[in-house]
Protein backbone atom coordinates (compact mmCIF):
# COMPACT_ATOMS: atom_id res chain seq x y z
CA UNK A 1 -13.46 -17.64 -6.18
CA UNK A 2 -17.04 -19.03 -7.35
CA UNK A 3 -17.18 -18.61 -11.24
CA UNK A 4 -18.85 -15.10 -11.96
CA UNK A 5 -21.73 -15.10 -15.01
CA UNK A 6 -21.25 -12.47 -17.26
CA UNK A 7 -24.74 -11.27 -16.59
CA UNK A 8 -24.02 -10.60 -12.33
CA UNK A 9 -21.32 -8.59 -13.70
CA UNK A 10 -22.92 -6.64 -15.69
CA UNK A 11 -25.61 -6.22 -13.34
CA UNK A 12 -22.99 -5.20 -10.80
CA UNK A 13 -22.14 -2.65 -13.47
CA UNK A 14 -25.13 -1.07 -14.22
CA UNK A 15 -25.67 -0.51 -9.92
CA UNK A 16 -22.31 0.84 -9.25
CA UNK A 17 -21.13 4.45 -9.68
CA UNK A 18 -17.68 4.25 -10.58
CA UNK A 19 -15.89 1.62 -13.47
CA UNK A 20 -15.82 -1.76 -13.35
CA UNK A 21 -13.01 -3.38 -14.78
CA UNK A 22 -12.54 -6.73 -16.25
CA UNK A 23 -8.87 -8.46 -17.53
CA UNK A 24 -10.45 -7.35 -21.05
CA UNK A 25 -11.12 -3.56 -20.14
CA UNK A 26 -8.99 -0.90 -21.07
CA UNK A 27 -8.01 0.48 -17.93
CA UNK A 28 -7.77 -3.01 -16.20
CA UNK A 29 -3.77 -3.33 -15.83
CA UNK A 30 -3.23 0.34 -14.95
CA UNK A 31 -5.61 -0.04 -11.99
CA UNK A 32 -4.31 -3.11 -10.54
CA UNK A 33 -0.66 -2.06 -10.62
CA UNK A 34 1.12 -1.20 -7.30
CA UNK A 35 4.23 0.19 -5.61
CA UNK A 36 6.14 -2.95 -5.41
CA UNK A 37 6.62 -4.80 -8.33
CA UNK A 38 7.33 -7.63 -6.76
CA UNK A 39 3.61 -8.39 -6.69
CA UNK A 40 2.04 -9.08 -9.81
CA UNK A 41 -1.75 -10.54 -8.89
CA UNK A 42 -4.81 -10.48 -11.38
CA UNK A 43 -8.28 -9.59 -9.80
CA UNK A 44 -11.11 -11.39 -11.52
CA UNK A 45 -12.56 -7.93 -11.16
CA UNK A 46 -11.53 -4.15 -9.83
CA UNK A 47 -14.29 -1.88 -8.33
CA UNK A 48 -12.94 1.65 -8.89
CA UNK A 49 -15.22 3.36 -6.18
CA UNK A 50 -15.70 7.21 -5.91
CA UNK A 51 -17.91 7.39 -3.11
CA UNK A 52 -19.09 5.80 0.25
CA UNK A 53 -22.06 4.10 -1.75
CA UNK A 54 -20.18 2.67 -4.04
CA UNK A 55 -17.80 0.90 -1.39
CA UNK A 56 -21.08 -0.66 0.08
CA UNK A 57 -22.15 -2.22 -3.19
CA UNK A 58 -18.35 -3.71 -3.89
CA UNK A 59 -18.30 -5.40 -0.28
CA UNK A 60 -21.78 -6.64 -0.61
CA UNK A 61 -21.34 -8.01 -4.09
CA UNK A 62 -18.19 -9.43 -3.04
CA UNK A 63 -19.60 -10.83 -0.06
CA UNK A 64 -22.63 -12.68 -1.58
CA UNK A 65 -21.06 -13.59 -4.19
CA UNK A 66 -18.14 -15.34 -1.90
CA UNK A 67 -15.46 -13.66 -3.63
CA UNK A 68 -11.82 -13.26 -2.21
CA UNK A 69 -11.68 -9.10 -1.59
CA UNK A 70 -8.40 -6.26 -1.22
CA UNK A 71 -8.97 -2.97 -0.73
CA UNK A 72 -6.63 -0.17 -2.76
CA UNK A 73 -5.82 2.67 -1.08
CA UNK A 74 -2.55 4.05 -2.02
CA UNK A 75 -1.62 0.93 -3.60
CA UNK A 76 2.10 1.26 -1.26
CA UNK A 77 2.09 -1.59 1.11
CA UNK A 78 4.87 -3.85 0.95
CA UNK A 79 3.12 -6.88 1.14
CA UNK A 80 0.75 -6.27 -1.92
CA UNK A 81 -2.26 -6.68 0.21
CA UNK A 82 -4.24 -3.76 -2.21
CA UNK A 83 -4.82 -6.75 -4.82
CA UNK A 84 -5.50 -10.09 -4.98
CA UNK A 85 -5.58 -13.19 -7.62
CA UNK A 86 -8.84 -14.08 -8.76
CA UNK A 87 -10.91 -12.06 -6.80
CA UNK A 88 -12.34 -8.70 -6.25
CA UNK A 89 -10.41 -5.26 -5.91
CA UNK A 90 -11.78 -2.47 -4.39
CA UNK A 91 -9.89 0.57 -5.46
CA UNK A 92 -10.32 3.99 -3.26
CA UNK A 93 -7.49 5.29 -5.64
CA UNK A 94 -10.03 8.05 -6.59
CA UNK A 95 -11.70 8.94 -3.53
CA UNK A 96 -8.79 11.56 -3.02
CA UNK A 97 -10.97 14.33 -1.32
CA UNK A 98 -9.30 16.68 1.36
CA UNK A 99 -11.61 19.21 3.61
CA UNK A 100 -9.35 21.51 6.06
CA UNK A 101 -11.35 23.04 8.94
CA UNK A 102 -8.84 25.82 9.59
CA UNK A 103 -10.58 26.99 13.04
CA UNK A 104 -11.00 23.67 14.59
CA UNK A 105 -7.52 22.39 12.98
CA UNK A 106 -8.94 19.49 11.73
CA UNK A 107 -8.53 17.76 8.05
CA UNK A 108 -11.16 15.45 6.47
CA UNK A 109 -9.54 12.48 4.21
CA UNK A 110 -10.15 10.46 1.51
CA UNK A 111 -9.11 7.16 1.26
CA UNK A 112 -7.20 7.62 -2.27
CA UNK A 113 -5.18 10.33 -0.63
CA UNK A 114 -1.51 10.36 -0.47
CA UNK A 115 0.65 12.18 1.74
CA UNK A 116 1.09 14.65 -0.97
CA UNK A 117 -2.55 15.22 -1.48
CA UNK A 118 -2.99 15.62 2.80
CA UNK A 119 -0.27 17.60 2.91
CA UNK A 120 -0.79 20.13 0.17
CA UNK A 121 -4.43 20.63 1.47
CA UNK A 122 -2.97 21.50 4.85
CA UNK A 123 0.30 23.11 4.39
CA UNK A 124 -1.90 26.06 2.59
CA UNK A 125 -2.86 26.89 6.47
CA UNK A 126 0.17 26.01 7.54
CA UNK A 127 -1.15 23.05 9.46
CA UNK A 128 0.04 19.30 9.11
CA UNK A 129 -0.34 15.67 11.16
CA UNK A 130 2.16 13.38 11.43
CA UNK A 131 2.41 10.81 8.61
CA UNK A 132 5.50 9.07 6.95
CA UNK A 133 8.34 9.87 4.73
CA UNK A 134 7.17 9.10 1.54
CA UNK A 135 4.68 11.34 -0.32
CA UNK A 136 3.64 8.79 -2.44
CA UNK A 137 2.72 6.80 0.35
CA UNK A 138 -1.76 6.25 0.36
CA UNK A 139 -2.85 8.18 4.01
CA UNK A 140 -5.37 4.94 4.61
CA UNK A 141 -2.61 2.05 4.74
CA UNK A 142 -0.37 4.42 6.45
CA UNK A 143 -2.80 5.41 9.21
CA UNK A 144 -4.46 1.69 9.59
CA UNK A 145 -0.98 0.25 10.42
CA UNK A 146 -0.18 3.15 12.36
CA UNK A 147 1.68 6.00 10.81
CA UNK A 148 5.15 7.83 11.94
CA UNK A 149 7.28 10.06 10.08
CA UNK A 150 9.12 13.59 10.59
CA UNK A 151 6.68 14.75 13.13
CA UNK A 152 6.02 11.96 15.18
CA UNK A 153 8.22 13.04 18.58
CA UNK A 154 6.41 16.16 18.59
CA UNK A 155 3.11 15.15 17.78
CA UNK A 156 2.70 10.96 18.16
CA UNK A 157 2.03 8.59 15.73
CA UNK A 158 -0.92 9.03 12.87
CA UNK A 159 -3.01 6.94 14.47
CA UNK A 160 -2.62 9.37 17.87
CA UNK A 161 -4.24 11.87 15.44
CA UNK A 162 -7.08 10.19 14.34
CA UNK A 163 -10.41 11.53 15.58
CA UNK A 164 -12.92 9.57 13.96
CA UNK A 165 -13.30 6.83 10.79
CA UNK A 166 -16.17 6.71 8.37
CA UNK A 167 -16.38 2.66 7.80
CA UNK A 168 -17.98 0.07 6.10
CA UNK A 169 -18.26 -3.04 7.62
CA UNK A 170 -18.58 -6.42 6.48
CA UNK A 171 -22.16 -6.74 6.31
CA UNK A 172 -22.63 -3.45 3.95
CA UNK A 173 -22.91 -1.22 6.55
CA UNK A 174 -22.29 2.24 6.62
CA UNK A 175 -20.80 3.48 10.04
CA UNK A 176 -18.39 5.64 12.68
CA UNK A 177 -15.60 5.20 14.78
CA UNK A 178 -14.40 7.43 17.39
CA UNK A 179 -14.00 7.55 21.44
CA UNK A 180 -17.82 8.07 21.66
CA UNK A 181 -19.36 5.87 18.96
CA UNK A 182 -18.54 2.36 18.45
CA UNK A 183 -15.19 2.80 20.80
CA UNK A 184 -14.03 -0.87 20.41
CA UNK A 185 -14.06 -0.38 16.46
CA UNK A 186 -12.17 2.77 16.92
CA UNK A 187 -9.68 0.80 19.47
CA UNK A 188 -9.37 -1.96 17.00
CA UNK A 189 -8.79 0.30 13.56
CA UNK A 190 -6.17 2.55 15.21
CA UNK A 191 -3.22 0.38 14.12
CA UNK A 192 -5.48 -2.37 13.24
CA UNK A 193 -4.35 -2.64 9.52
CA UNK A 194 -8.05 -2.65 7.34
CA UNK A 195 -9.33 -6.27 9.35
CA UNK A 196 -12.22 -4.43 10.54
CA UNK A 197 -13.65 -2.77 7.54
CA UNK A 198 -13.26 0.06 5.01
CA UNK A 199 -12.48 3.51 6.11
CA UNK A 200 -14.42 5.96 3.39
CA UNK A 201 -13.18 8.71 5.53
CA UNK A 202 -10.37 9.92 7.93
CA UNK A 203 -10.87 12.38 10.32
CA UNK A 204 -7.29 14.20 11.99
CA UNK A 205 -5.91 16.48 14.47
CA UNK A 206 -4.18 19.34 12.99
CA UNK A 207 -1.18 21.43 14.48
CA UNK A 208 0.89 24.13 13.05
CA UNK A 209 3.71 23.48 11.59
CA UNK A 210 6.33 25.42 9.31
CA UNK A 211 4.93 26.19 6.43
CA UNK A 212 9.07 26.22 6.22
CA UNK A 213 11.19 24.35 8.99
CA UNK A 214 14.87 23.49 8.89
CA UNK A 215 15.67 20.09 7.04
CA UNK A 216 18.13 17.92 5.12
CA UNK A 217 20.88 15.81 4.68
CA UNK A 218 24.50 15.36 6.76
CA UNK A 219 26.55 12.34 4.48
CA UNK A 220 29.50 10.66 5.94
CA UNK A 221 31.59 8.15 4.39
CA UNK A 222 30.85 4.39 5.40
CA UNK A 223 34.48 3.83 6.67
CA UNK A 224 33.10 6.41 9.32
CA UNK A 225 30.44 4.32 9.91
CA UNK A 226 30.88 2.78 13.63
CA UNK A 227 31.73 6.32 14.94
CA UNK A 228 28.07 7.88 13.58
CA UNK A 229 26.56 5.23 14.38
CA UNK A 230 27.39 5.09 18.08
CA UNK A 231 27.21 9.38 18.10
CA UNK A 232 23.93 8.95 16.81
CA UNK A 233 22.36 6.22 19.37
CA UNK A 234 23.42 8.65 22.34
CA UNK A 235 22.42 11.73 20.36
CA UNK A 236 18.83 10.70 19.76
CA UNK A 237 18.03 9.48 23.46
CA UNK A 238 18.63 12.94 24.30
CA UNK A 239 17.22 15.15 21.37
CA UNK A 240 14.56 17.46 22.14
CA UNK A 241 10.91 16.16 20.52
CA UNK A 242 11.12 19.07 18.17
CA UNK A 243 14.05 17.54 16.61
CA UNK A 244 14.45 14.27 14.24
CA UNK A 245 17.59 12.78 13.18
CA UNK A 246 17.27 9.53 11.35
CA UNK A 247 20.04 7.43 10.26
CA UNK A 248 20.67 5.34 6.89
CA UNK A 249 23.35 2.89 5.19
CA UNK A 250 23.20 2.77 1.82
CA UNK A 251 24.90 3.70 -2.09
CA UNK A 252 25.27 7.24 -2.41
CA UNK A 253 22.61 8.52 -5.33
CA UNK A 254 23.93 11.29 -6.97
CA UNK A 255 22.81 13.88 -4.76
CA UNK A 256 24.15 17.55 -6.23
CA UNK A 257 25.94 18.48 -3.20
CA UNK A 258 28.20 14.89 -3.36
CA UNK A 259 31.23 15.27 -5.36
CA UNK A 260 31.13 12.62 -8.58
CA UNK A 261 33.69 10.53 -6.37
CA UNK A 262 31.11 9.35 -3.86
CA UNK A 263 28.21 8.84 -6.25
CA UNK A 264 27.87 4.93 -5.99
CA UNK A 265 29.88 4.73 -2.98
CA UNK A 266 28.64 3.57 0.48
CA UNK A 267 27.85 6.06 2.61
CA UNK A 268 25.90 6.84 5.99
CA UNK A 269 23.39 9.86 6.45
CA UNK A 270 21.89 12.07 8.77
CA UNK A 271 18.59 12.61 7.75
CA UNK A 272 17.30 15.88 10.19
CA UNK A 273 14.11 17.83 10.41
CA UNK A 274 12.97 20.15 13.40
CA UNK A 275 9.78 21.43 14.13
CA UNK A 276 10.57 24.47 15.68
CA UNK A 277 12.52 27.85 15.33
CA UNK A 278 15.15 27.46 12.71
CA UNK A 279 17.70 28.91 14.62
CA UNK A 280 17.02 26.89 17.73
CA UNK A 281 17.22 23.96 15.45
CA UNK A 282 20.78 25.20 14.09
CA UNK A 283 21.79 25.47 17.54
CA UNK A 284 20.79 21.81 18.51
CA UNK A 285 22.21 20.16 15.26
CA UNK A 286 25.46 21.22 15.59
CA UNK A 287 27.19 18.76 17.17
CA UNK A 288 26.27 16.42 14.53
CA UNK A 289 29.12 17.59 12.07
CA UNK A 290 31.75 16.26 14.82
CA UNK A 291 30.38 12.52 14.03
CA UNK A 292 32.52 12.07 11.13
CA UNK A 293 34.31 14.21 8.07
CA UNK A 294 31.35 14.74 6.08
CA UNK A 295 31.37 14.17 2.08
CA UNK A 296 28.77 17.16 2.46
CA UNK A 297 25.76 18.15 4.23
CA UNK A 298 22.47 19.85 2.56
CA UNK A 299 20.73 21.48 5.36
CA UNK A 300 18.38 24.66 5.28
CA UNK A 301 15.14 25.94 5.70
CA UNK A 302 13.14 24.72 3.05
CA UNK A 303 8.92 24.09 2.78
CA UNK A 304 8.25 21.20 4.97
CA UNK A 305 6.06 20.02 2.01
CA UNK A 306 9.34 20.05 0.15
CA UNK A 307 11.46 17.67 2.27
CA UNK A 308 8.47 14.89 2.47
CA UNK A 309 8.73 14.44 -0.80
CA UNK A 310 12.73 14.66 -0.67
CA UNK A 311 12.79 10.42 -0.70
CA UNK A 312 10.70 10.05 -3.66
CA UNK A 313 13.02 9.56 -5.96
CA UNK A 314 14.61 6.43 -4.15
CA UNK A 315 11.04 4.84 -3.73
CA UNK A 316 9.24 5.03 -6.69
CA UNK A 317 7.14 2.64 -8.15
CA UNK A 318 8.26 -0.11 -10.22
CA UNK A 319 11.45 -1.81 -8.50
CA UNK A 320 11.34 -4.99 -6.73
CA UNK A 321 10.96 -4.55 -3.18
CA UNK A 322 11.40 -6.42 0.34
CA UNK A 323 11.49 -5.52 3.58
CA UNK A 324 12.29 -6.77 7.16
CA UNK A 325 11.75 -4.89 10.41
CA UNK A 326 12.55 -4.62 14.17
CA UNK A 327 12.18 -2.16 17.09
CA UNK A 328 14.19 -1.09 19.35
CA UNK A 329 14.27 0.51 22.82
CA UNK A 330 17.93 0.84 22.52
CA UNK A 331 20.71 1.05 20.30
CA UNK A 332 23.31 -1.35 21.94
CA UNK A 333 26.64 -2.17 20.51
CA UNK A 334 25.59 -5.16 19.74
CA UNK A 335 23.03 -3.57 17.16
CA UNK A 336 25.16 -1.42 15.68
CA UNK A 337 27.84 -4.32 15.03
CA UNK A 338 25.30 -5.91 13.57
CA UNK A 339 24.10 -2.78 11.50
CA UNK A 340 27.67 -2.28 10.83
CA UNK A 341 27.96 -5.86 9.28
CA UNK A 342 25.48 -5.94 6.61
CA UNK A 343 25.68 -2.31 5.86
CA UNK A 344 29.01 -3.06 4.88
CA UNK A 345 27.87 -6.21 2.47
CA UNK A 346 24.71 -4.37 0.30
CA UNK A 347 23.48 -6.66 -1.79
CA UNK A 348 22.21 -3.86 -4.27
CA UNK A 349 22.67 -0.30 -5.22
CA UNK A 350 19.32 0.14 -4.28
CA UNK A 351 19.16 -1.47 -0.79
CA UNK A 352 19.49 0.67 2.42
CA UNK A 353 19.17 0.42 6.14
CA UNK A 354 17.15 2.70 7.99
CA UNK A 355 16.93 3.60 11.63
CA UNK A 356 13.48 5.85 12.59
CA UNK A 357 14.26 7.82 15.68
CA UNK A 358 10.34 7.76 17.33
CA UNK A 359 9.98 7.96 20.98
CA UNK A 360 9.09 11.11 22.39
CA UNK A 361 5.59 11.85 22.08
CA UNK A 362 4.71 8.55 20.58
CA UNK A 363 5.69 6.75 23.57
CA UNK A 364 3.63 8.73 26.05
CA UNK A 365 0.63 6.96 25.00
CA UNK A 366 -0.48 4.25 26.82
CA UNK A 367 0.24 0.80 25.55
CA UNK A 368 -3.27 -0.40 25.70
CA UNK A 369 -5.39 2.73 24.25
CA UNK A 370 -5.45 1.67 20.73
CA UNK A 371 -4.51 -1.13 18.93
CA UNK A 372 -0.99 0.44 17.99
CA UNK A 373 0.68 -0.84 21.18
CA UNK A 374 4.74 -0.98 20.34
CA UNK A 375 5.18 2.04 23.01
CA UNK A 376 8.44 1.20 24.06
CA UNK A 377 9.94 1.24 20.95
CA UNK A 378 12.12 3.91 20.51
CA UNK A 379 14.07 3.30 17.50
CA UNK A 380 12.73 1.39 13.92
CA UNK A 381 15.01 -0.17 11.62
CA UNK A 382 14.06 -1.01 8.27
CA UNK A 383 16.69 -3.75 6.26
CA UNK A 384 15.46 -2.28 2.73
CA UNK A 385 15.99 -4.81 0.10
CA UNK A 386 15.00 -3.16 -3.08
CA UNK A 387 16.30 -4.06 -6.72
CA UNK A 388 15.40 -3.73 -10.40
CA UNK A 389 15.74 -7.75 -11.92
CA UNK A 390 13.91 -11.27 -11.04
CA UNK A 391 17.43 -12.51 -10.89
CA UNK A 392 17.97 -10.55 -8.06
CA UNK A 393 15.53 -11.65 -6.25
CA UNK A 394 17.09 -15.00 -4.04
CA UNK A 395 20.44 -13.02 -3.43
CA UNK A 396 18.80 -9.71 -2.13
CA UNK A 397 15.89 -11.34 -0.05
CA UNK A 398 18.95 -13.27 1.74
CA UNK A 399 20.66 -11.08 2.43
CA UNK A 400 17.45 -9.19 4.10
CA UNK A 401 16.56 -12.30 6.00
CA UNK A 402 20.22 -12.37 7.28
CA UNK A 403 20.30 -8.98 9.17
CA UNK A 404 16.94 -9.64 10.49
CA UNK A 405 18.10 -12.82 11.97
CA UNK A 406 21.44 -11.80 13.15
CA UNK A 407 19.58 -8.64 14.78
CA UNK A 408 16.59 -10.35 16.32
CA UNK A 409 18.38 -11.00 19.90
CA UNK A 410 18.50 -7.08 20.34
CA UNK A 411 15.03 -6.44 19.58
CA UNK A 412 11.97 -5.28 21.62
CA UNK A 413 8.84 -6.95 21.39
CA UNK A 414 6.13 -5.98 18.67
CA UNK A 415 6.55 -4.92 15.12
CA UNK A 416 5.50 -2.23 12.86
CA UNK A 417 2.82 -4.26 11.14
CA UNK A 418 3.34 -1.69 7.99
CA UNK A 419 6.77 -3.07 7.54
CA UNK A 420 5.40 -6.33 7.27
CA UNK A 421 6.05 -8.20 4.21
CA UNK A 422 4.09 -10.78 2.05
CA UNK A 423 5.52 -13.58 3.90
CA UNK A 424 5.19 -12.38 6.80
CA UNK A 425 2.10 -14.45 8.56
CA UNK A 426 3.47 -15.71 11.33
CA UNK A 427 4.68 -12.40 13.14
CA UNK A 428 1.17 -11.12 12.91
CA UNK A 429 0.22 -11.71 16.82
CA UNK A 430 4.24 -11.12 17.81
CA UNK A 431 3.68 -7.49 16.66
CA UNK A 432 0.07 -6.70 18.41
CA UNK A 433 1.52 -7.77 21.28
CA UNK A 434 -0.62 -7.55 24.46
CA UNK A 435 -2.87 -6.24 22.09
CA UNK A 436 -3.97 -9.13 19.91
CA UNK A 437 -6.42 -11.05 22.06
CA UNK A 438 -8.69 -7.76 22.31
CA UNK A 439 -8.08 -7.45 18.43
CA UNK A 440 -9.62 -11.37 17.83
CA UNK A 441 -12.53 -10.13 19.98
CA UNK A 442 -12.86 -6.88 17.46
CA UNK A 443 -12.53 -8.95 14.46
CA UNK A 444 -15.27 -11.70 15.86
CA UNK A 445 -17.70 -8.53 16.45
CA UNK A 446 -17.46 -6.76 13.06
CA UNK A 447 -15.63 -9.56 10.30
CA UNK A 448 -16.80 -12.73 11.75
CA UNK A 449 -16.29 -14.67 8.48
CA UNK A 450 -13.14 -12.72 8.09
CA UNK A 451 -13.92 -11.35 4.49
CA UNK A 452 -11.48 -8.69 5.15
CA UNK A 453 -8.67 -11.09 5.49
CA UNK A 454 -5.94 -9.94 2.49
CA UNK A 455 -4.01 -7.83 4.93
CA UNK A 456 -1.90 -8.90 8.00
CA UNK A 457 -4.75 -10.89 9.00
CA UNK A 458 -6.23 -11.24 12.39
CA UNK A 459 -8.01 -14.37 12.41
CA UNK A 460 -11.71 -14.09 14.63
CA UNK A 461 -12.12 -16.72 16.82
């Protein structure tokens, strides 16, 4: 970055509304921390913006001033891309604002919002959008890369959802995105991961849902492993949308309903939720207790609120994290060997395998309408590396890169791009797809000298 004075700063200061930190300010090492703590980068400075204004003044001081910029949302990517070495953060951590238009079903979003704060705001009316698994996931990375959780068969991915983005582009400017104004941005930020500029607000579709639906947990031992596995590919391809089953290998956690015994042990689960009539749901999920003798199930109607944040406690902040992704349009038997193979080696107690069931709704959308274009893809599976010491690092990240190989015959094209991790560069235009040439065109438009470029970068031409 070009060497700051201490007199821009502080003019920089005195014209922004929110802090300004330096490595010197109190404050300065809680903002730049992030989920993965993997990633430990020092910003020369961190603009901690609480309104649209402020976000123009942080990209136009760090553009004229030729600084290296991130942009903070929820602070949850894998990568790291929310901060960078030596250059400028822009933190939305406290723009966390959520406006529910009950009549029109429609929910107005900050970009500091997690999927707790969107969901809270939303579940009052009994009203929710699809969004992922984890409520302390931020709504803006989520949405940007694309977005599926729970909800996604029945209602399509996040990014299905959006209506409109309040931006700021690259030269300062404040603007919106939607099918009727600026189209192309709104093409190109609907799964375009932040290359375009800075969303100040998110505008969603609404639906009704719960504000209680039937959710929880099936766990089979691992030894049972092949026969869930294979129950669960042909299960899924038939499932209603209403209904979610999603699979994972992994350690058992001590989970109440788990006798001592299994805590520790490996184990494969059944993790449901249907958005529908509970007893309809009961009906359909029966025949998953025939996949295997079950260590124990936890399965009820319980707040949907409830169950996103059930996975919290397996994903919070401060463990060392890395991840490696594929789709799928099928589970073959070549996959699940393959699953069946490193699930049975886990390098850690904290590493898991998970396989999204999407499909449904999400895959009724035309591969070309946004910039989300991995249509076909049916299944997700996310090799989970995730462990607590440095020393773990080599061993675990192996291991990760291992599956992913041995798996990458059976995959579709595309990637999640949110799954995407630091080193990750080179699958950038694999996972766009068809989409990427239209998405270099985008970038050329709006970022021509690519100052939004700490993200799964799309180069412009």
């Amino acid at each position: 970055m070009t060497t700051l004075q201490q007199g821009t700063i502080d003019t920089f200061r005195g014209q922004f509304g929110g802090p300004v930190f330096e490595p010197a300010d109190a404050g300065y090492h809680e903002a730049r921390q992030i989920w993965n703590a993997m990633i430990d980068r020092k910003p020369a400075l961190i603009a901690q913006c609480h309104s649209a204004e402020d976000v123009v003044a942080a990209v136009n001081f760090g553009r004229d001033q030729s600084m290296l910029v991130s942009v903070k949302g929820g602070g949850h990517n894998i990568a790291g891309n929310a901060v960078c070495d030596d250059g400028l953060m822009i933190d939305l951590s406290q723009m966390k604002d959520v406006e529910v238009d009950v009549e029109k079903q429609r929910a107005f979003v900050g970009p500091g919002c997690t999927l707790a704060d969107f969901d809270a705001a939303a579940q009052v009316h009994g009203l929710a959008t699809p969004l992922g698994i984890n409520s302390t996931t931020g709504v803006a990375g989520l949405t940007l890369g694309g977005g599926f959780g729970w909800l996604s068969r029945k209602f399509g991915m996040t990014v299905d959802n959006l209506i409109s983005a309040d931006m700021v582009t690259a030269d300062g400017r404040q603007t919106r995105a939607s099918a009727t104004e600026n189209p192309d941005l709104f093409w190109g930020t609907r799964g375009g991961g932040g290359n375009f500029g800075i969303v100040t607000r998110f505008e969603f579709q609404l639906h009704s849902v719960g504000p209680d639906l039937l959710s929880g947990l099936m766990v089979f031992p691992f030894k049972q492993a092949r026969s869930v596995l294979t129950q669960f590919a042909r299960f899924t391809e038939i499932m209603p949308d209403e209904l979610n089953v999603w699979l994972v290998i992994r350690h058992a956690p001590p989970l109440p309903f788990l006798p001592e015994s299994v805590h520790g042990e490996p184990i494969v689960a059944l993790a449901i939720c249907y958005a529908g009539d509970p007893e309809v749901g009961e009906q359909l999920i029966a025949p998953l207790r025939s996949f295997g003798d079950a260590h124990g199930e936890h399965v009820g109607v319980q707040p949907y609120a409830n169950w996103q944040q059930a996975f919290d406690p397996l994903l919070a902040d401060g463990a060392r994290n890395y991840w490696k992704s594929h789709n799928f349009v099928k589970l073959t038997d070549d996959v699940i060997r393959v699953a069946l193979e490193y699930g049975g080696k886990l390098p850690s107690p904290h590493c898991e395998i998970f396989i999204a069931s999407i499909g449904g709704e999400t895959g009724r959308v035309a591969h070309d309408a946004m910039a989300y274009s991995s249509r076909d893809a049916n299944y997700v599976m996310n090799v989970h590396g995730r462990w607590e010491t440095p020393e773990e690092d080599e061993h675990c990240r192996q291991w990760a890169r291992a599956f992913f190989n041995a798996a990458k015959p059976y995959a579709s094209g595309g990637a999640y791009i949110n799954f995407l991790s630091h080193d990750e560069a080179d699958r950038v235009e694999f996972a766009y797809g068809p989409a990427y040439k239209r998405l270099v065109e985008v970038k050329q438009k709006y970022d021509p000298e690519n100052l939004f470029r700490v993200n799964q970068n799309i180069r412009p031409r």
